[in-house]
Protein backbone atom coordinates (compact mmCIF):
# COMPACT_ATOMS: atom_id res chain seq x y z
CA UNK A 1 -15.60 -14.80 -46.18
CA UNK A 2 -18.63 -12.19 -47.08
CA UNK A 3 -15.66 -9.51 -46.41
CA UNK A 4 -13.71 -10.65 -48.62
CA UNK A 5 -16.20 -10.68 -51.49
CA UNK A 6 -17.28 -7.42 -50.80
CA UNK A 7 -13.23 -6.56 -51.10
CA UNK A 8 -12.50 -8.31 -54.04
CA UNK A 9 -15.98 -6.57 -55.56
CA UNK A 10 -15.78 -3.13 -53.84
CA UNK A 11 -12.56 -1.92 -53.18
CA UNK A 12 -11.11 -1.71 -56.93
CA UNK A 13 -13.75 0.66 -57.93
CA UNK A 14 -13.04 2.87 -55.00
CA UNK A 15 -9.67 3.30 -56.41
CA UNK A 16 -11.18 5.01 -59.71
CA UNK A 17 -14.03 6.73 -57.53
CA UNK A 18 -11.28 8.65 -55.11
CA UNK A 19 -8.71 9.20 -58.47
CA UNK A 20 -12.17 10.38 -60.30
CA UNK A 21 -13.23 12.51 -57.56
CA UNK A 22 -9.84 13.87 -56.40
CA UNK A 23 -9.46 15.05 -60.28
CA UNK A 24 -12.55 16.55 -59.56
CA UNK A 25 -11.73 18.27 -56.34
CA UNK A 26 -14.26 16.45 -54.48
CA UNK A 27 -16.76 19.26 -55.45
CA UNK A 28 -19.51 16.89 -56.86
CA UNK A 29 -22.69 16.25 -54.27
CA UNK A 30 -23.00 13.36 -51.91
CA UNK A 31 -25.69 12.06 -54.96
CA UNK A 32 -23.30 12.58 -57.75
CA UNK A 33 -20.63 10.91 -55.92
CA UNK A 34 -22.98 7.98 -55.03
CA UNK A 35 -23.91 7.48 -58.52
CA UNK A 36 -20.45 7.52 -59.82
CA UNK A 37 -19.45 5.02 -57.71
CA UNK A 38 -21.93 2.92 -59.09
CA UNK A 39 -21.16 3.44 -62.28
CA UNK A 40 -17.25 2.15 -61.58
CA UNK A 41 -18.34 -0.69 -59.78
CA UNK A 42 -20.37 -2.00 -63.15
CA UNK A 43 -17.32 -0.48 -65.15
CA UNK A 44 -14.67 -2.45 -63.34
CA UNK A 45 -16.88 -5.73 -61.90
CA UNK A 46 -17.78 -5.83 -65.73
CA UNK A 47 -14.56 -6.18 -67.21
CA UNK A 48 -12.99 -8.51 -64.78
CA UNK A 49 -15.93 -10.81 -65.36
CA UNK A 50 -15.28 -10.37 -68.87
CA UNK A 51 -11.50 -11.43 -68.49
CA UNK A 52 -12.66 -14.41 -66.28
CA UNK A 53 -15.03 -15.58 -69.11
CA UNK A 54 -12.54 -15.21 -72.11
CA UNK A 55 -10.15 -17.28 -70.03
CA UNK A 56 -12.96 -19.98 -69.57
CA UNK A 57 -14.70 -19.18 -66.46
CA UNK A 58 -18.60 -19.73 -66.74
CA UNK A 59 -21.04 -18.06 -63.93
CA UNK A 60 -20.35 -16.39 -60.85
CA UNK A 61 -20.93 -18.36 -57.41
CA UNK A 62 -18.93 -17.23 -54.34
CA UNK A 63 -19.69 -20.41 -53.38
CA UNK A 64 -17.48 -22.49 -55.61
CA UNK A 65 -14.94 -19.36 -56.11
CA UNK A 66 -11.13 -20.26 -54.67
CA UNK A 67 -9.31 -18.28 -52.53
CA UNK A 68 -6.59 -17.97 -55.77
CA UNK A 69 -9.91 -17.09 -58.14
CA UNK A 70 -10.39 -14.43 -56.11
CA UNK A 71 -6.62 -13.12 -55.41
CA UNK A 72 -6.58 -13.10 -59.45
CA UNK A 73 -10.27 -11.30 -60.04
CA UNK A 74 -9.44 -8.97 -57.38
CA UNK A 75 -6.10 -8.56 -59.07
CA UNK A 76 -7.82 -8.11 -62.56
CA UNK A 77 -10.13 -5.52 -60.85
CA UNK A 78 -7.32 -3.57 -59.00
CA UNK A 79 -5.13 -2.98 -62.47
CA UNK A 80 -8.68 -2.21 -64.67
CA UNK A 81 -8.90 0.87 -62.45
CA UNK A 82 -5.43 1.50 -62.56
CA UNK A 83 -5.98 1.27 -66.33
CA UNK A 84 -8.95 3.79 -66.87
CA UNK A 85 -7.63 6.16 -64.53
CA UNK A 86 -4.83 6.83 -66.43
CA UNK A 87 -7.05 7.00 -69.92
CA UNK A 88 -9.13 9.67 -67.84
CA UNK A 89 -6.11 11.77 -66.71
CA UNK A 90 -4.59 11.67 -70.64
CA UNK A 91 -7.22 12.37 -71.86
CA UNK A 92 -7.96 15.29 -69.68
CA UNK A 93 -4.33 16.82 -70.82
CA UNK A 94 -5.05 15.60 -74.10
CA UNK A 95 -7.98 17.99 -74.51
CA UNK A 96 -6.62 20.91 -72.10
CA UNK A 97 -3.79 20.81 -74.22
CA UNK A 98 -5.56 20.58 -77.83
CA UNK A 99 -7.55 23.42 -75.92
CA UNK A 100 -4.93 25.69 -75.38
CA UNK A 101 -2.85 24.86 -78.65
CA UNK A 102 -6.10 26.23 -80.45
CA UNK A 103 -6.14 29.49 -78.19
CA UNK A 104 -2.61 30.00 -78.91
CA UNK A 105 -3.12 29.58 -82.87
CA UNK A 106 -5.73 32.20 -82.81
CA UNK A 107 -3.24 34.06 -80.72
CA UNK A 108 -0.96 33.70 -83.18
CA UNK A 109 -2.78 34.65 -85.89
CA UNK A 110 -3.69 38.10 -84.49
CA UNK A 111 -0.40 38.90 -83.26
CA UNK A 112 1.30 38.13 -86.50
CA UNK A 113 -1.51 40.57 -88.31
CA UNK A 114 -0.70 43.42 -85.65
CA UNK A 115 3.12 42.98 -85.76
CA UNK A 116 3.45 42.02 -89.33
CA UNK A 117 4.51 45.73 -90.30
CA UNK A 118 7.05 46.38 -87.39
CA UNK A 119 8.66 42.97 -88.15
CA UNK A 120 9.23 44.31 -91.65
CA UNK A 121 10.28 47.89 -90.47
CA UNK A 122 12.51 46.22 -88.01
CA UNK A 123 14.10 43.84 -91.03
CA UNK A 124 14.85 47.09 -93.22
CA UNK A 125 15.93 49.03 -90.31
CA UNK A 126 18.46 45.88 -90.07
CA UNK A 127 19.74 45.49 -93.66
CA UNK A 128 20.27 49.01 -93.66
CA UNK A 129 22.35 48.90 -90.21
CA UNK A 130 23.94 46.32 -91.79
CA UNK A 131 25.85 47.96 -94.74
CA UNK A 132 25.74 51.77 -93.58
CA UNK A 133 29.50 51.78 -92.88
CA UNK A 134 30.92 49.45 -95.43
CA UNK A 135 32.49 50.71 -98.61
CA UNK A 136 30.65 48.03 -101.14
CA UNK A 137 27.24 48.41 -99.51
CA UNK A 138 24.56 46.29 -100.35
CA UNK A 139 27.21 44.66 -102.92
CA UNK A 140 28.46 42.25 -99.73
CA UNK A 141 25.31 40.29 -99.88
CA UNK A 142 26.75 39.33 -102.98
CA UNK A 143 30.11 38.94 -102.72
CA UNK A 144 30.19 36.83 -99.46
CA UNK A 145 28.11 33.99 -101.03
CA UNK A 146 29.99 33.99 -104.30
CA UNK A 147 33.72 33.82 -102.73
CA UNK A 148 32.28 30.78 -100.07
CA UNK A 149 31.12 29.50 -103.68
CA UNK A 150 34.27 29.76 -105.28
CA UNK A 151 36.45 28.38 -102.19
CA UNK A 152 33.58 25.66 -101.64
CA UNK A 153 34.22 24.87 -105.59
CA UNK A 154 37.56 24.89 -105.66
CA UNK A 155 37.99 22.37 -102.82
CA UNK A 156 35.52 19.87 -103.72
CA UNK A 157 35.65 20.27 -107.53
CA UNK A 158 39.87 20.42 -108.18
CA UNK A 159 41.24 18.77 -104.88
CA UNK A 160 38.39 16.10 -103.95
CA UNK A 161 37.68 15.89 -107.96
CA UNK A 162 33.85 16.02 -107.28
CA UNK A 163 31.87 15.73 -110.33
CA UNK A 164 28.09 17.29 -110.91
CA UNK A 165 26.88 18.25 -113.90
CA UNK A 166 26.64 22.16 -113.43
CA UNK A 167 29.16 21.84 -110.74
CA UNK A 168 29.03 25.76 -109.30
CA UNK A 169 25.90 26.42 -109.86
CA UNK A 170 25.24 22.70 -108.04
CA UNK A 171 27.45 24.21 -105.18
CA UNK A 172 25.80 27.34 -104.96
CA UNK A 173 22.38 26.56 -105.04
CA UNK A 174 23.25 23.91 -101.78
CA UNK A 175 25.01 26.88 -99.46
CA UNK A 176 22.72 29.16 -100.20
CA UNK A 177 19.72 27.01 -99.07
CA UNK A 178 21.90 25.97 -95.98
CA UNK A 179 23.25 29.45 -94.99
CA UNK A 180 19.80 30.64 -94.82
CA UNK A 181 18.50 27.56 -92.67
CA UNK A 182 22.23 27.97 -90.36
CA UNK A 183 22.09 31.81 -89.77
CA UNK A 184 18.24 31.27 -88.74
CA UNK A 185 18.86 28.42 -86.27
CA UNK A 186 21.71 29.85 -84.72
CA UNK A 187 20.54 33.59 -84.19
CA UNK A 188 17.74 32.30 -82.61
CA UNK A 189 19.31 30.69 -79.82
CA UNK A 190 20.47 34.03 -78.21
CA UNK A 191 17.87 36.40 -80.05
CA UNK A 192 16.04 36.86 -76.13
CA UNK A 193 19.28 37.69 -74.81
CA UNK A 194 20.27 40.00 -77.80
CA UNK A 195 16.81 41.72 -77.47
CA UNK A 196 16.89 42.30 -74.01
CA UNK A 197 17.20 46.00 -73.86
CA UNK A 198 13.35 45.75 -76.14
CA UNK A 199 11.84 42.90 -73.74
CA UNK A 200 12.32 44.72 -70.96
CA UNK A 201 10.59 48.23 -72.32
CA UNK A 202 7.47 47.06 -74.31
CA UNK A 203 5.77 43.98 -74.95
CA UNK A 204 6.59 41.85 -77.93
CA UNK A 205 5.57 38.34 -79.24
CA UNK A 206 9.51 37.14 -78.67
CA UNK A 207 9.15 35.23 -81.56
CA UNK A 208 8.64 38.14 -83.82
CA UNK A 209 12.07 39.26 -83.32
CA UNK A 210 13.23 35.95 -84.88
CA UNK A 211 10.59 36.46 -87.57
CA UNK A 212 12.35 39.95 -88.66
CA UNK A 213 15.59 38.41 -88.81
CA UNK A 214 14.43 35.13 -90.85
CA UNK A 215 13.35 38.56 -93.19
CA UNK A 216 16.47 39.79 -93.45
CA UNK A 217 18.43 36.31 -94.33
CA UNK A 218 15.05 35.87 -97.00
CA UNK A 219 16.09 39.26 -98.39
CA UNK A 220 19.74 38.03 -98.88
CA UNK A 221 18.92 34.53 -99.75
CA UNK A 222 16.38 35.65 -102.70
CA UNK A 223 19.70 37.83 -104.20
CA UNK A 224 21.65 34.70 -104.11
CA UNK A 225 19.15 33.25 -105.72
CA UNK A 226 19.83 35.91 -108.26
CA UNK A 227 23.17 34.50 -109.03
CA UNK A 228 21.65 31.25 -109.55
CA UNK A 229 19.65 32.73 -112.32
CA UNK A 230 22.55 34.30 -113.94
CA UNK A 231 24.26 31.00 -113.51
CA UNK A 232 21.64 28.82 -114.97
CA UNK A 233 21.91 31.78 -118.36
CA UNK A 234 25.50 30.99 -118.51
CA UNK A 235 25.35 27.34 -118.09
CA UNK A 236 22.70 27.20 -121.02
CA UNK A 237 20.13 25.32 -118.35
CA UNK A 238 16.91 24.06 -119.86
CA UNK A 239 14.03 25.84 -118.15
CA UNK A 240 10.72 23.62 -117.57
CA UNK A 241 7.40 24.15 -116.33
CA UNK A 242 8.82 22.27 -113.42
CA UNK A 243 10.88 25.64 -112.03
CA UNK A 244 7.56 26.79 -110.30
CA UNK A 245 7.98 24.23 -107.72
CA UNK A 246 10.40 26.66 -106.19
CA UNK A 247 8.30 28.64 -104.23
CA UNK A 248 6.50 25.42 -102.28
CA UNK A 249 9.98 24.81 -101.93
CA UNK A 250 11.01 28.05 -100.36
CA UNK A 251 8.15 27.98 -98.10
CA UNK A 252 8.93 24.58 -96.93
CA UNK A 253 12.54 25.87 -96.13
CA UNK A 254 11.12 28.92 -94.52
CA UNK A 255 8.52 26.93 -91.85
CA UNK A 256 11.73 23.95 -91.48
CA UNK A 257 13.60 27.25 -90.29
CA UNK A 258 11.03 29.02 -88.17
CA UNK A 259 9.84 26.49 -86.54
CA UNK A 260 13.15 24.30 -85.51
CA UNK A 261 14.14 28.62 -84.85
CA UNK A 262 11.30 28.91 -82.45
CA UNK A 263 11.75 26.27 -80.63
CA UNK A 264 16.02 26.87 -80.11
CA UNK A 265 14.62 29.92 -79.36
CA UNK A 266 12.78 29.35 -76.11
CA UNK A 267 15.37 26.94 -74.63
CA UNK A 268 18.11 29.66 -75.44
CA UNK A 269 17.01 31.22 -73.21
CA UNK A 270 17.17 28.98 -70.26
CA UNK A 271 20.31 27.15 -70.91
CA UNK A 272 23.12 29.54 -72.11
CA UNK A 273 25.68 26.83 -73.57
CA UNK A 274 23.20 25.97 -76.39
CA UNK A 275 24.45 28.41 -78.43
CA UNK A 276 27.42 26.02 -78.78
CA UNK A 277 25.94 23.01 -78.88
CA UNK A 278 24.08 24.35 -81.94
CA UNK A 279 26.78 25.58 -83.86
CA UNK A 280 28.59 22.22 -83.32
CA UNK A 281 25.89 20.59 -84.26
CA UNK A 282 24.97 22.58 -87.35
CA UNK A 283 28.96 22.21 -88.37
CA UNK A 284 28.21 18.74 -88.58
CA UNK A 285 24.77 18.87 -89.96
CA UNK A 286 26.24 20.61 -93.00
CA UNK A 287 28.20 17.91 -94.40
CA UNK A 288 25.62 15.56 -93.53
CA UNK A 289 22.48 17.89 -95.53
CA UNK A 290 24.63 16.96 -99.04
CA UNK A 291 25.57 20.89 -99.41
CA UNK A 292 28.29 19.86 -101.28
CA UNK A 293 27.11 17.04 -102.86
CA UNK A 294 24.28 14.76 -103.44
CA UNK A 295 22.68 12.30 -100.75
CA UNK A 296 21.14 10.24 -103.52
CA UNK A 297 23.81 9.29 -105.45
CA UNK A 298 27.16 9.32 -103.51
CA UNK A 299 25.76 7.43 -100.25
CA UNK A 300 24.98 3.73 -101.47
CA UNK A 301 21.12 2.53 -102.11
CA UNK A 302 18.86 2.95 -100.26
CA UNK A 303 20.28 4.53 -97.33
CA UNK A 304 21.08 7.91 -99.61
CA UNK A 305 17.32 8.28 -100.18
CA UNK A 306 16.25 7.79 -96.83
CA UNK A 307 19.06 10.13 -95.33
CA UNK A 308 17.93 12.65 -97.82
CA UNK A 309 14.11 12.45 -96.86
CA UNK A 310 14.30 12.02 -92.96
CA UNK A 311 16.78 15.51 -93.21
CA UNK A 312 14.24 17.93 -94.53
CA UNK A 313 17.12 20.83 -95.11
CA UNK A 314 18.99 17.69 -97.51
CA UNK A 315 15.69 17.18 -99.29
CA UNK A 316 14.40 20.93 -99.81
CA UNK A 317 18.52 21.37 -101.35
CA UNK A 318 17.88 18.18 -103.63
CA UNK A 319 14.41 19.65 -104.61
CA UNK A 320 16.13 22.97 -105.33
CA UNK A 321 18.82 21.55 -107.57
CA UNK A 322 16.34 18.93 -109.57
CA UNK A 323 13.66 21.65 -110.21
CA UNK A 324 16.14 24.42 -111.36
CA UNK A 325 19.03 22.95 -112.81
CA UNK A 326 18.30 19.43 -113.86
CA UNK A 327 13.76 19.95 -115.00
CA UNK A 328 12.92 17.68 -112.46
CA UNK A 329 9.62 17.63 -110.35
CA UNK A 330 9.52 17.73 -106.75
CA UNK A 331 6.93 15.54 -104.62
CA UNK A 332 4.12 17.11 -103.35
CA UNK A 333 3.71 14.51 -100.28
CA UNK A 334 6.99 15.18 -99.32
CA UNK A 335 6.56 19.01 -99.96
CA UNK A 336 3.20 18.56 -97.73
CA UNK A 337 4.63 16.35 -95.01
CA UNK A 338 7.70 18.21 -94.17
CA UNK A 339 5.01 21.76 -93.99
CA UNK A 340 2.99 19.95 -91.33
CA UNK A 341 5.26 18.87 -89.42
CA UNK A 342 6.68 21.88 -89.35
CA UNK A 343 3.42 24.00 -88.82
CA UNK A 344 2.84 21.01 -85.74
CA UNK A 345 6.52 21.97 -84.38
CA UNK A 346 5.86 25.89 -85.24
CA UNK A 347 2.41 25.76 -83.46
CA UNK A 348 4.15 23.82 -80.39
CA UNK A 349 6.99 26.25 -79.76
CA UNK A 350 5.13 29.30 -80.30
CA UNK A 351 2.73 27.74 -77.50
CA UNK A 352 5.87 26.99 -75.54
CA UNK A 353 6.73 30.78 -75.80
CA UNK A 354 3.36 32.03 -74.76
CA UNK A 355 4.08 30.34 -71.65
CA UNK A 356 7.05 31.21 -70.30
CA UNK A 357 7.88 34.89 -72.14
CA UNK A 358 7.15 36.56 -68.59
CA UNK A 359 9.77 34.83 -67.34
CA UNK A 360 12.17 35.74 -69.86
CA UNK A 361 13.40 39.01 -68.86
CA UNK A 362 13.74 37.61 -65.36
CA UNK A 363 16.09 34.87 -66.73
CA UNK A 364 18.25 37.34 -68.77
């Protein structure tokens, strides 16, 4: 009978103890490790008499105990340690990993300060590769968006009869937002591959080369963006105080872009049919972001609204069109949500990167 008080007392704070100390590596003095188990056997022997007395179980005698009392305290005792041993081992990846998501943002930071200038060099060495043996030059940057515009128009305002009030300018406004958000996302998916000839020569942040590209779309998009402005002239639009909301706007598209880009990016890499996953996916995605239409007020209540705030690409195009053509305000809290989770995913892929990148030219 004593050993099996000392079993039901003793042995469920040895299972913390040897978790504790093998997390440890058992490097702690014959002391340290003495004290600790003390401290356990309070810890745990505490809380299953606390669980005894909250289900009505005054005092402590081994002499009145049962044998089933002590099956269910020993029991109590054995999942307790269970318990904090796996608080202690989260919370120990919890803070390693806080730790290292803060080294990587400083990281980060300083590499996007020292490559800042070649990702821009690289972006006009680009646009320039681009158009140097085309006829119309820089003019196709242009004319590709209007033409999808016109087809896009034709289709869904003569033949599905879709009604908007400044219809083109309506349609326009939506590709242009998703073409810059599409070509990002799906470049990035093979941009390691692509690079591989630069990987393998000098050292680059990886996601740098995504960076330069997202540059290049910007560059086009802010053109098309252009048109819109001629547009909104020729459709007589109203301008309000309200337009200025564009820019939070753009930079919420922008981080949306990078990061979801970032993190396509890194997996790319590793699992070579992505590529067509995404572009299946982002086929679909596009007629399910309201590009040709609006969310709000062709899907019934309330299910347009939430489709068109849980799709952050479907609410940045809404924001566009209400703040340009139609004098609307945009949310802030949305505006603000959709950049931190963004900056989160951003932060968590360019982490993701810093791990792996030495691996990447072995892979491709």
């Amino acid at each position: 009978m004593i050993l099996l008080n000392l079993g039901m007392l003793m042995v469920p704070p040895i299972i913390i103890w040897y978790i504790h100390g093998h997390r440890q590596k058992d490097e702690r003095s014959a002391r340290k490790r003495i004290v600790w188990y003390a401290i356990w056997f309070l810890v745990v022997n505490g809380g299953s008499y606390a669980v005894s007395y909250a289900r009505g179980v005054k005092g402590f005698s081994f002499r009145d105990m049962t044998l089933s009392y002590r099956v269910k305290y020993f029991t109590v005792g054995c999942i307790l340690a269970l318990l904090i041993s796996f608080v202690i081992l989260v919370k120990d990846r919890v803070i390693l990993g806080v730790k290292r998501l803060v080294e990587d943002v400083h990281r980060f930071a300083i590499d996007m300060r020292k490559y800042f200038k070649y990702s821009v060099r690289l972006a006009k060495a680009d646009l320039k590769t681009e158009v140097a043996n085309s006829y119309l030059d820089w003019l196709w940057w242009l004319i590709e968006p209007f033409c999808m515009m016109l087809i896009y128009s034709f289709v869904y305002g003569v033949v599905f009869r879709t009604s908007e009030q400044y219809f083109t300018a309506f349609i326009f406004i939506g590709l242009t937002a998703w073409s810059f958000f599409q070509r990002n996302v799906s470049s990035s998916v093979n941009m390691v591959r692509y690079s591989k000839d630069v990987i393998s020569r000098i050292y680059i942040p990886k996601y740098i080369l995504l960076f330069s590209k997202m540059l290049v779309n910007g560059f086009k998009t802010l053109i098309s963006f252009g048109i819109v402005g001629i547009m909104m002239i020729a459709y007589r639009v109203d301008i309000t105080i309200n337009i200025l909301y564009i820019v939070p706007i753009l930079i919420d598209l922008f981080l949306v872009s990078f990061a979801v880009g970032v993190v396509f990016m890194h997996y790319g890499v590793f699992v070579r049919d992505l590529s067509y996953i995404i572009d299946i996916v982002l086929q679909m995605l596009m007629f399910m972001t309201g590009t040709f239409y609006s969310l709000s007020n062709r899907v019934p209540a309330p299910y347009g609204e939430i489709l068109e705030k849980v799709n952050p690409v479907a609410y940045l195009i809404a924001a566009m069109r209400d703040v340009l053509l139609y004098g609307k305000g945009a949310s802030w809290l949305m505006l603000l949500v959709w950049a931190g989770i963004s900056i989160i995913v951003l932060m968590l892929g360019i982490s993701k990167i810093y791990r792996n990148e030495n691996s990447y030219v072995k892979v491709v």
